[in-house]
C-alpha atoms as a PDB file:
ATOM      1  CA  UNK A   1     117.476 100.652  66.397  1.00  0.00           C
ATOM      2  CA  UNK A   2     115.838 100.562  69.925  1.00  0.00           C
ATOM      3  CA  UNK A   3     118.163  99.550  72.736  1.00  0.00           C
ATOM      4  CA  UNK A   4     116.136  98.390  75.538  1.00  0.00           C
ATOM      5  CA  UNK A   5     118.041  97.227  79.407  1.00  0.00           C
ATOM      6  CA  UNK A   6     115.401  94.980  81.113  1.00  0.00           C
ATOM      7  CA  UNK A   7     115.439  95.357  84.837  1.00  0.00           C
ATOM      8  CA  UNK A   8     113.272  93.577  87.694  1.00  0.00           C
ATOM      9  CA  UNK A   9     113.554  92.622  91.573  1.00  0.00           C
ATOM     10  CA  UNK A  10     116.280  95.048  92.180  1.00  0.00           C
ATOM     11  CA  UNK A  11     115.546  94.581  95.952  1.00  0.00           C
ATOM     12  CA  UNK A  12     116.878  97.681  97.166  1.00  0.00           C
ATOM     13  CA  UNK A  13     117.643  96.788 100.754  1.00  0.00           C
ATOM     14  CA  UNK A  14     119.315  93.185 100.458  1.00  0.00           C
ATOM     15  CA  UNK A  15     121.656  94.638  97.662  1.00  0.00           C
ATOM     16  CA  UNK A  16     125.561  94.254  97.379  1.00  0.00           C
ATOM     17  CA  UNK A  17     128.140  97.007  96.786  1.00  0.00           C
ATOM     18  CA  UNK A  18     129.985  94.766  94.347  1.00  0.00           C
ATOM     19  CA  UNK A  19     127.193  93.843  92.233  1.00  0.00           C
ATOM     20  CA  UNK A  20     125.629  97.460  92.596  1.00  0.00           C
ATOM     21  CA  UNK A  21     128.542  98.619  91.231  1.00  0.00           C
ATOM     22  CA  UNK A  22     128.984  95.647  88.515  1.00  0.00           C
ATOM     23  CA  UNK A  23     125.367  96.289  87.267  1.00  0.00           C
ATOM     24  CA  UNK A  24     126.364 100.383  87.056  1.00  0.00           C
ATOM     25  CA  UNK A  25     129.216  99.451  84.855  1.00  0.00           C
ATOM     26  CA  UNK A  26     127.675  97.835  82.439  1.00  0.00           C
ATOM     27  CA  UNK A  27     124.913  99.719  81.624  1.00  0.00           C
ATOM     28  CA  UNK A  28     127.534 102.579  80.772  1.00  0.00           C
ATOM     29  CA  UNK A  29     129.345  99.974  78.437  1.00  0.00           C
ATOM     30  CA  UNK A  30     125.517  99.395  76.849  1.00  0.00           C
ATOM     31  CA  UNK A  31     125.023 102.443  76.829  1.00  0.00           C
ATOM     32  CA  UNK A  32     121.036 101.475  76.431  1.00  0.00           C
ATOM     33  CA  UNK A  33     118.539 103.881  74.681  1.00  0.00           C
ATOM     34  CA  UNK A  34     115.336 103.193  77.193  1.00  0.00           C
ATOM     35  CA  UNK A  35     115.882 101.335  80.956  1.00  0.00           C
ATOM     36  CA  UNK A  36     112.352  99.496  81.828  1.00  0.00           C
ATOM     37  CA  UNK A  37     112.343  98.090  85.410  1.00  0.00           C
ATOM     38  CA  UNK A  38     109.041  95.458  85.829  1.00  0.00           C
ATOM     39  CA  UNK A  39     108.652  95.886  89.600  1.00  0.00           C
ATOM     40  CA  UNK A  40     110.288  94.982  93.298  1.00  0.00           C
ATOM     41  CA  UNK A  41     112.005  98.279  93.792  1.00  0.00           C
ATOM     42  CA  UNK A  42     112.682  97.623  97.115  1.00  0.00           C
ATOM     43  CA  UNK A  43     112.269  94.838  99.637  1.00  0.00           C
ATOM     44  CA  UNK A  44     110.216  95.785 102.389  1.00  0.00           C
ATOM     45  CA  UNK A  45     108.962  98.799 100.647  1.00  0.00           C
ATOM     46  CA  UNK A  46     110.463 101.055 103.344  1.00  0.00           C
ATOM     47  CA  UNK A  47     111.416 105.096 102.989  1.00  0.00           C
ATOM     48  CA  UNK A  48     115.039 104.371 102.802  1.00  0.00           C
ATOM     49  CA  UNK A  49     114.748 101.810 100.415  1.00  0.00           C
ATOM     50  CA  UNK A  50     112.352 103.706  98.197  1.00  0.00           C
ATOM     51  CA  UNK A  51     114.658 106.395  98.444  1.00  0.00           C
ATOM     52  CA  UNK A  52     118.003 104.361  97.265  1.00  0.00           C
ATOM     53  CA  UNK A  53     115.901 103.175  94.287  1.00  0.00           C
ATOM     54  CA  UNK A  54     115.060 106.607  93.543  1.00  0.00           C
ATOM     55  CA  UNK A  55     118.646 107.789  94.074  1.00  0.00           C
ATOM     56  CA  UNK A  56     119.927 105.219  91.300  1.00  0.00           C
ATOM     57  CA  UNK A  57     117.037 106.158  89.158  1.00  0.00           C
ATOM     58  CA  UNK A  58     118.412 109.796  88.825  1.00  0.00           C
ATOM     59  CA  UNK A  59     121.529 108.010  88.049  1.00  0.00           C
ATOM     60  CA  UNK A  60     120.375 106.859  84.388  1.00  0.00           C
ATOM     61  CA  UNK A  61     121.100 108.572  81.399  1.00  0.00           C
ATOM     62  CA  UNK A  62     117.877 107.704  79.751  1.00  0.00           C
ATOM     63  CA  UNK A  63     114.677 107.250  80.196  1.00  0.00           C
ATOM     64  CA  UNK A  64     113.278 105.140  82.475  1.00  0.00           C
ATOM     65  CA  UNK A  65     109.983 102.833  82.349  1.00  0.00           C
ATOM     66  CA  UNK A  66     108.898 101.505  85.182  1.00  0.00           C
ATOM     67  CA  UNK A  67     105.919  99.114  87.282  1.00  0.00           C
ATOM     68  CA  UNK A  68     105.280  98.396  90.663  1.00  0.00           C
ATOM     69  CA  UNK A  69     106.001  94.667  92.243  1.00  0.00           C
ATOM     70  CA  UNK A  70     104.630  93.002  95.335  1.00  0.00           C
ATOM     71  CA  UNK A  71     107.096  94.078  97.085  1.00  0.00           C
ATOM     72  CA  UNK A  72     106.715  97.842  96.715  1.00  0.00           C
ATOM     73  CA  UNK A  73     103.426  97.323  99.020  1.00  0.00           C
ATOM     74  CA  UNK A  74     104.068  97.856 102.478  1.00  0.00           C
ATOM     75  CA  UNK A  75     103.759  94.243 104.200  1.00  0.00           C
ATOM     76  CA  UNK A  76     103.882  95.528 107.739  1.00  0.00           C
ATOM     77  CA  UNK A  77     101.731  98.930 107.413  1.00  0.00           C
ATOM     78  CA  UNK A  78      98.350  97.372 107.325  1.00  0.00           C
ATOM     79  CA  UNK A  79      96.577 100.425 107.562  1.00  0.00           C
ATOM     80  CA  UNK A  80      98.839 101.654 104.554  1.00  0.00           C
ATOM     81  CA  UNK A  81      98.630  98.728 102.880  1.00  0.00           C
ATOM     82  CA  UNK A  82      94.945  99.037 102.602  1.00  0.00           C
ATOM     83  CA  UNK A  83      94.442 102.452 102.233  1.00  0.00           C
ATOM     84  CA  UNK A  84      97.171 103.569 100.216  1.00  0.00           C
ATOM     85  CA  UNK A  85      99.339 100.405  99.060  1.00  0.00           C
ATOM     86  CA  UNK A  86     101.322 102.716  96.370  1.00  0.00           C
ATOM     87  CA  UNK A  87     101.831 106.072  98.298  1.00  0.00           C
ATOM     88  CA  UNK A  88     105.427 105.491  98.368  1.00  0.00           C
ATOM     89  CA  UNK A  89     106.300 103.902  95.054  1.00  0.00           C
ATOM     90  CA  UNK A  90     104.506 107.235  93.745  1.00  0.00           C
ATOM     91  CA  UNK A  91     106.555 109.644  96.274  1.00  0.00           C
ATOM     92  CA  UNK A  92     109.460 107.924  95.186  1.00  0.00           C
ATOM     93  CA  UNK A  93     109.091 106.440  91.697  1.00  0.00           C
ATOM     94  CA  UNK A  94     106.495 107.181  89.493  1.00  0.00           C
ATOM     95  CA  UNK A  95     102.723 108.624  90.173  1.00  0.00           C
ATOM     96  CA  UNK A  96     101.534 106.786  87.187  1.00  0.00           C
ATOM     97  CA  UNK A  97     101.470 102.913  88.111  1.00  0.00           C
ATOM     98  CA  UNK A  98     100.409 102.159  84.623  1.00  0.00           C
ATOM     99  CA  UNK A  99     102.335 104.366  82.456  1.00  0.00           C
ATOM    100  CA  UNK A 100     102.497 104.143  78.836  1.00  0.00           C
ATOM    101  CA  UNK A 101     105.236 105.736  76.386  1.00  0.00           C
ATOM    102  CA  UNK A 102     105.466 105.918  72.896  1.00  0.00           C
ATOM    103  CA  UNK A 103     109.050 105.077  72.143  1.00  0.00           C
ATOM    104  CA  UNK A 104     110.659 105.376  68.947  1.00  0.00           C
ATOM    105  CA  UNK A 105     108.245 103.360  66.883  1.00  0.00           C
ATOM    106  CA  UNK A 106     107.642 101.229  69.716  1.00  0.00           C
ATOM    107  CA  UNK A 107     104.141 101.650  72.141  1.00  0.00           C
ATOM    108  CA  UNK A 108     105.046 100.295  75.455  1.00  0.00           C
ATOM    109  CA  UNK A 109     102.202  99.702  78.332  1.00  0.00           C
ATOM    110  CA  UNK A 110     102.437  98.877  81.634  1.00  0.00           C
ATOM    111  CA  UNK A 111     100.286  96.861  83.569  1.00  0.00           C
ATOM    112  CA  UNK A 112     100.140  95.995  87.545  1.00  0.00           C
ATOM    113  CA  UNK A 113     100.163  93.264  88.619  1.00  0.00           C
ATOM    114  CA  UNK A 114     100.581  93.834  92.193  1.00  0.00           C
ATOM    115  CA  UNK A 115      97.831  93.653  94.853  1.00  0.00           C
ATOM    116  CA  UNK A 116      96.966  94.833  98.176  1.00  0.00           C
ATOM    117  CA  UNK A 117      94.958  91.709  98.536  1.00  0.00           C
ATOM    118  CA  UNK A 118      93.746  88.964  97.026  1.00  0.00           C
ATOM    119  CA  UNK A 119      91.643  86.273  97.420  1.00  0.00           C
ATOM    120  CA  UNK A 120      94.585  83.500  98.352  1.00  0.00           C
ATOM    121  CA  UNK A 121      96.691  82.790 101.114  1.00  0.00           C
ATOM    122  CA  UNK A 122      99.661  84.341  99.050  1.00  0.00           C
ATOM    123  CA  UNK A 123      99.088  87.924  98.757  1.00  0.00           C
ATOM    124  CA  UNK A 124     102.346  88.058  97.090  1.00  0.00           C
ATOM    125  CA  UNK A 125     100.678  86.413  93.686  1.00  0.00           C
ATOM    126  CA  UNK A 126      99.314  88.829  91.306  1.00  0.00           C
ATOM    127  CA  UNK A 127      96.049  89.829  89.051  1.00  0.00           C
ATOM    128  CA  UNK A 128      95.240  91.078  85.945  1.00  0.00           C
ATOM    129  CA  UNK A 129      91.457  92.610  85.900  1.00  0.00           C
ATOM    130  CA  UNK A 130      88.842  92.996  83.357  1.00  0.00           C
ATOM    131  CA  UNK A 131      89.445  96.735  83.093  1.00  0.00           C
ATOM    132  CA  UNK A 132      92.993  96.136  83.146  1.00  0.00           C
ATOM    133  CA  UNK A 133      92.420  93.834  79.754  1.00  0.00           C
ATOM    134  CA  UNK A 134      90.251  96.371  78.651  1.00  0.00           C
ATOM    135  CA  UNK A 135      92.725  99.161  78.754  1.00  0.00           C
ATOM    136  CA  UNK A 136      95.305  97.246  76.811  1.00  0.00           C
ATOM    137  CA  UNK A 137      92.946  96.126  74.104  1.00  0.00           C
ATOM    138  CA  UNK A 138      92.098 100.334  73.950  1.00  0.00           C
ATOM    139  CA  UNK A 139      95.643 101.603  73.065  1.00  0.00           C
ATOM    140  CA  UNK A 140      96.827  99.313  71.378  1.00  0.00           C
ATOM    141  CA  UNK A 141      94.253 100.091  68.913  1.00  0.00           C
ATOM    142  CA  UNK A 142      94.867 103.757  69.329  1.00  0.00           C
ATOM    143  CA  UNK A 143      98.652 103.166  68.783  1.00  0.00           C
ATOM    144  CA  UNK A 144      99.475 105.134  65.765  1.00  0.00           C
ATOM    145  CA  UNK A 145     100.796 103.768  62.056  1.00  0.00           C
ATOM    146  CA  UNK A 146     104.174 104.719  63.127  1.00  0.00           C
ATOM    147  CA  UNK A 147     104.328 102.036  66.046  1.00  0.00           C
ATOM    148  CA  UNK A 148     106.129  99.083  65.145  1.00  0.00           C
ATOM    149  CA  UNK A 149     106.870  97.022  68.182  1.00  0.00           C
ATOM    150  CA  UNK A 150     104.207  96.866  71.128  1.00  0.00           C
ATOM    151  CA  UNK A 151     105.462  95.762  74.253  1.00  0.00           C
ATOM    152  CA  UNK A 152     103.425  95.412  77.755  1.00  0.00           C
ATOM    153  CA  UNK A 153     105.282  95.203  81.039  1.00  0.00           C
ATOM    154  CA  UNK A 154     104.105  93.554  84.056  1.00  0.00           C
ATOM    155  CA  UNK A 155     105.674  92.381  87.268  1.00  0.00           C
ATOM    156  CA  UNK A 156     103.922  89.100  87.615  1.00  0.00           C
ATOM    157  CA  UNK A 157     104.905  86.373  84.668  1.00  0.00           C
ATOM    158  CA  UNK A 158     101.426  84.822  83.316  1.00  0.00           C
ATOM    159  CA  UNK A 159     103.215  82.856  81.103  1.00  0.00           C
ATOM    160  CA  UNK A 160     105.304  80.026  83.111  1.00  0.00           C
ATOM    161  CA  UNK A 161     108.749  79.049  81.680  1.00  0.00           C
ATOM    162  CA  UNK A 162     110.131  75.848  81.508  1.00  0.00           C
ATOM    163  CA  UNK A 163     112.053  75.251  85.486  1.00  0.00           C
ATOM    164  CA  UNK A 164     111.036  78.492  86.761  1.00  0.00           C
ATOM    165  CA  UNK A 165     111.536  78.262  90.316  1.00  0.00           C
ATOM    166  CA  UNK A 166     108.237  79.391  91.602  1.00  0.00           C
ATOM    167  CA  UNK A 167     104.918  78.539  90.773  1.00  0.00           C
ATOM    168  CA  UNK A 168     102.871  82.232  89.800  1.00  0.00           C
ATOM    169  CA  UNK A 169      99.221  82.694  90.647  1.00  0.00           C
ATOM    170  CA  UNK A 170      97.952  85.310  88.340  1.00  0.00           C
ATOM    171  CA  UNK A 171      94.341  85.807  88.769  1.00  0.00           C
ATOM    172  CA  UNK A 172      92.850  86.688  85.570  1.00  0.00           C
ATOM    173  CA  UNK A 173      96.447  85.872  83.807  1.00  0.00           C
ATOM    174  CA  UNK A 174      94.659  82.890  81.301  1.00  0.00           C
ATOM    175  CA  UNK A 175      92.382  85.661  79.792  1.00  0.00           C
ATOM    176  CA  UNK A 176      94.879  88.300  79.347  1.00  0.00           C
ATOM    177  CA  UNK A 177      96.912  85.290  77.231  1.00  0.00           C
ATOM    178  CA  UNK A 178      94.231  86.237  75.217  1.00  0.00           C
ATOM    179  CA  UNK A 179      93.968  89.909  75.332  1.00  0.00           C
ATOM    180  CA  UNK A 180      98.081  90.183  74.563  1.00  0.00           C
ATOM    181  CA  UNK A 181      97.255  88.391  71.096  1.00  0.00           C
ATOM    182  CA  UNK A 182      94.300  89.982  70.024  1.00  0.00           C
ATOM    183  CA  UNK A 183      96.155  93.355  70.950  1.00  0.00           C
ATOM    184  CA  UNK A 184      98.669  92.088  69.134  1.00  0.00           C
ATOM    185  CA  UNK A 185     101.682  92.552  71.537  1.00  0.00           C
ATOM    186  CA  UNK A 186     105.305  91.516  70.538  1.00  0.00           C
ATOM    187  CA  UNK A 187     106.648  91.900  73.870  1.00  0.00           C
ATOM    188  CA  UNK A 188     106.160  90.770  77.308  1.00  0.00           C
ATOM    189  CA  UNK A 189     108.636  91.389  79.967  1.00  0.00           C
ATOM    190  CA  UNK A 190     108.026  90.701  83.186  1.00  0.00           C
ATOM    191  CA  UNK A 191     110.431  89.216  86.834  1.00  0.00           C
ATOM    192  CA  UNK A 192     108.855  88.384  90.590  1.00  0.00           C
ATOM    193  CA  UNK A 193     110.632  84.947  89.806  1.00  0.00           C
ATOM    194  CA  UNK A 194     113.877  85.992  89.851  1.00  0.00           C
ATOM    195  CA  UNK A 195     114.812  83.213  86.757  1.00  0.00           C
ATOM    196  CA  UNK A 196     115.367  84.950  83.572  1.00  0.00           C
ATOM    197  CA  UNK A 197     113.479  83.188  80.270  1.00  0.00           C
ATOM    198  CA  UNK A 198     112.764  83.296  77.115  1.00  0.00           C
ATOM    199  CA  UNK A 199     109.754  81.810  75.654  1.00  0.00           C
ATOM    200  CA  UNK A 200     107.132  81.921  72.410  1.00  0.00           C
ATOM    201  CA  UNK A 201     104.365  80.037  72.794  1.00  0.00           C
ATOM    202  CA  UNK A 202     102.151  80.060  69.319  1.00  0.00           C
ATOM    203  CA  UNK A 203      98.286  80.725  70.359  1.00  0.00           C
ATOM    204  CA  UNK A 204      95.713  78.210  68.860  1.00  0.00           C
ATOM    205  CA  UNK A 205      94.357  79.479  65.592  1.00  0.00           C
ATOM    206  CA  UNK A 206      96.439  82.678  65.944  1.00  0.00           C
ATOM    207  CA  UNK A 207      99.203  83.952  63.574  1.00  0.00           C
ATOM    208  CA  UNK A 208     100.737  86.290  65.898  1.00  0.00           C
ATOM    209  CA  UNK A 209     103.257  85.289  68.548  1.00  0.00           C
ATOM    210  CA  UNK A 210     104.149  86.963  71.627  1.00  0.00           C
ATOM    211  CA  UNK A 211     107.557  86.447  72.956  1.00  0.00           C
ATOM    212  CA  UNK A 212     107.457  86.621  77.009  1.00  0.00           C
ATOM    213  CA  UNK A 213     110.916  87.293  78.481  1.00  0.00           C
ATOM    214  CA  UNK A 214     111.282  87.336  82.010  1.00  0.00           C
ATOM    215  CA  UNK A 215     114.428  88.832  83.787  1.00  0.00           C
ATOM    216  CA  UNK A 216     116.594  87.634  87.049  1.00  0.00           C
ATOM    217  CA  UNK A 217     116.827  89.460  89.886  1.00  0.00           C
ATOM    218  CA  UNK A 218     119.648  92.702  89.076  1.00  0.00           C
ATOM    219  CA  UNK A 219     120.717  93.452  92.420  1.00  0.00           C
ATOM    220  CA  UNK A 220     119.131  91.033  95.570  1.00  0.00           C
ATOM    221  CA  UNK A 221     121.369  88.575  96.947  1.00  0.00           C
ATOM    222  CA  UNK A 222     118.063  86.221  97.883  1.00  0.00           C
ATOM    223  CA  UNK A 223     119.145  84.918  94.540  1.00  0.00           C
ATOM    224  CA  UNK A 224     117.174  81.897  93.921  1.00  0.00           C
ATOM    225  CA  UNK A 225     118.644  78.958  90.716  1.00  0.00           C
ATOM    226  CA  UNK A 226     120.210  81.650  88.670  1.00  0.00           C
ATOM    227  CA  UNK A 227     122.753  84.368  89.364  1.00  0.00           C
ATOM    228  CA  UNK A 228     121.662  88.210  89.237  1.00  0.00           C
ATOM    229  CA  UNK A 229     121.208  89.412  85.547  1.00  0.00           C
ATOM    230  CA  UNK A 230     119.226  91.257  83.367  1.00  0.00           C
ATOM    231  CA  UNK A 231     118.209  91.448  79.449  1.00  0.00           C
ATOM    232  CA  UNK A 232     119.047  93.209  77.049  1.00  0.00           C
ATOM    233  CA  UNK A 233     116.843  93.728  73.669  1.00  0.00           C
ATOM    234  CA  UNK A 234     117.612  95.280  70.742  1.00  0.00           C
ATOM    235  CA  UNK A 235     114.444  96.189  68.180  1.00  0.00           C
ATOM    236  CA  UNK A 236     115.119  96.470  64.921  1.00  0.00           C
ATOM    237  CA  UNK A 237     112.676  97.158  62.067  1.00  0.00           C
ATOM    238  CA  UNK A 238     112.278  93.045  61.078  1.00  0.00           C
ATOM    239  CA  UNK A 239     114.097  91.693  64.314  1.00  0.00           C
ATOM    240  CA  UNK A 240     113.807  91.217  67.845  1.00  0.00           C
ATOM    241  CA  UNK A 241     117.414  90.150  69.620  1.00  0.00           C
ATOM    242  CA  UNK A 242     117.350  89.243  73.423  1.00  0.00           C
ATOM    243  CA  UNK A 243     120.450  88.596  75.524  1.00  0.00           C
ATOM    244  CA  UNK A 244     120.365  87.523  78.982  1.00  0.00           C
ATOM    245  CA  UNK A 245     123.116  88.590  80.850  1.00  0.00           C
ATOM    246  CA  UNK A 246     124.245  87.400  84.391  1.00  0.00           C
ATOM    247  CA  UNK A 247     126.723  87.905  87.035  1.00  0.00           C
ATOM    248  CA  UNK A 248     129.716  85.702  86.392  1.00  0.00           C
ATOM    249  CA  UNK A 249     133.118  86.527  88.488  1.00  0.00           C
ATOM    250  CA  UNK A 250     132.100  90.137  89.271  1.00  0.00           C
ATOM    251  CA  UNK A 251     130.975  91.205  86.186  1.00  0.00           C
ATOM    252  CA  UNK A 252     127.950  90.962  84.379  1.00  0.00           C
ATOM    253  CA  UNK A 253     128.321  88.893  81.478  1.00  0.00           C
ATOM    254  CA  UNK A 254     126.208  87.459  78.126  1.00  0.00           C
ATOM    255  CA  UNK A 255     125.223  84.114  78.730  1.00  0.00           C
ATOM    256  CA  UNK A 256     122.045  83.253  76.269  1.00  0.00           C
ATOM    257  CA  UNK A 257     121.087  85.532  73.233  1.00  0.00           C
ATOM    258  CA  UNK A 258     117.627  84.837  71.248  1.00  0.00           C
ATOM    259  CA  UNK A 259     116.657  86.335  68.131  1.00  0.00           C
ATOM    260  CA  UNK A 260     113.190  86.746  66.442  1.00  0.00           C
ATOM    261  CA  UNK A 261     112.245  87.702  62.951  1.00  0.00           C
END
């Protein structure tokens, strides 16, 4: 059994001490097997932020999977921005921006999302390109017979959930609907919106379904409908169990579950 914490928009930088330490409790009562973060390290993507994020990285127990957000793209740094929009998040987090781990029976792939620019006045939207689909469509058919989940993880939702509070432009996002069914992915988990959801939408003439779960901001307090939170999934060889947790009188609480055969 796979024990998965699903954390996004931590923020670093508009945080609180009582929910930094509320969210640091409970993951040592979940005591999770595998800690995937789907982008927004930081706010403003400066060195000290960066660095905090990194700090509470080396914190975890367990391994860590993480992507980039919009937000880990320095905004003010133009000629950074442009030239080397993920020099930090690679000093600091990860030099692999797309990483992908083989995790007991499960094949997990990250995608980003994030851009330095794009062709709309929001450069805080995302994209998904060609090569990007590509890729996916590649390993998950090199994914070996013992993988039995696949999930992808992406900062940008493509899929938009019922009252989400903002509305996503995902360039290329309609076409990789497509590519995450053919590739047959189980998972997608995802944030940016800060409003965690749970959704299955079945595909026209498909029989697979992917389940796209989208996770609250864990730390900020730019909070937006919904309280801070996070998911947590368990896999299990014929189920799929998803509980959305949330901050509820200074402590992080289970307020939804979901469960998939």
């Amino acid at each position: 059994m796979t024990r998965i914490l699903h954390l996004s928009d931590l923020h670093f930088g508009t945080e609180t001490p009582d929910t930094f330490s509320a969210l640091e409790r409970k993951i040592n009562l979940l005591e999770p097997s595998l800690i995937i973060i789907s982008g927004d390290f930081t706010q403003t993507a400066s060195h000290n932020e960066f660095a905090t994020a990194r700090d509470f990285i080396a914190t975890l127990s367990v391994p860590c999977f993480c992507v980039p957000g919009n937000h880990d793209i320095p905004g003010y740094n133009l000629f950074e921005r442009f030239l080397a929009p993920y020099k930090r998040y690679k000093h600091y987090i990860n030099e692999d921006i797309e990483p992908q781990l083989t995790f007991d029976h499960t094949d997990i792939i990250g995608l980003n999302t994030a851009r330095r620019a794009l062709p709309h006045w929001n450069w805080a939207n995302g994209a998904i390109s060609m090569s990007q689909r590509t890729r996916l469509m590649q390993q998950s058919k090199t994914a070996g017979a013992v993988v039995n989940r696949r999930i992808c993880v992406m900062h940008h939702p493509i899929y938009r959930a019922e009252h989400t509070p903002l509305n996503v432009k995902v360039f290329g996002g309609h076409k990789a609907l497509d590519t995450l069914n053919d590739a047959k992915i189980d998972l997608v988990l995802t944030g940016h919106v800060h409003h965690a959801a749970v959704d299955a939408p079945q595909r026209p003439n498909s029989t697979h379904r992917t389940i796209f779960v989208s996770a609250s901001t864990a730390l900020s307090s730019r909070t937006r409908t919904q309280e801070n939170g996070f998911n947590f999934i368990t896999l299990s060889e014929n189920k799929i169990h998803i509980a959305i947790y949330k901050l509820r009188q200074g402590e992080f609480r289970e307020t939804e579950t979901h469960s998939f055969d």
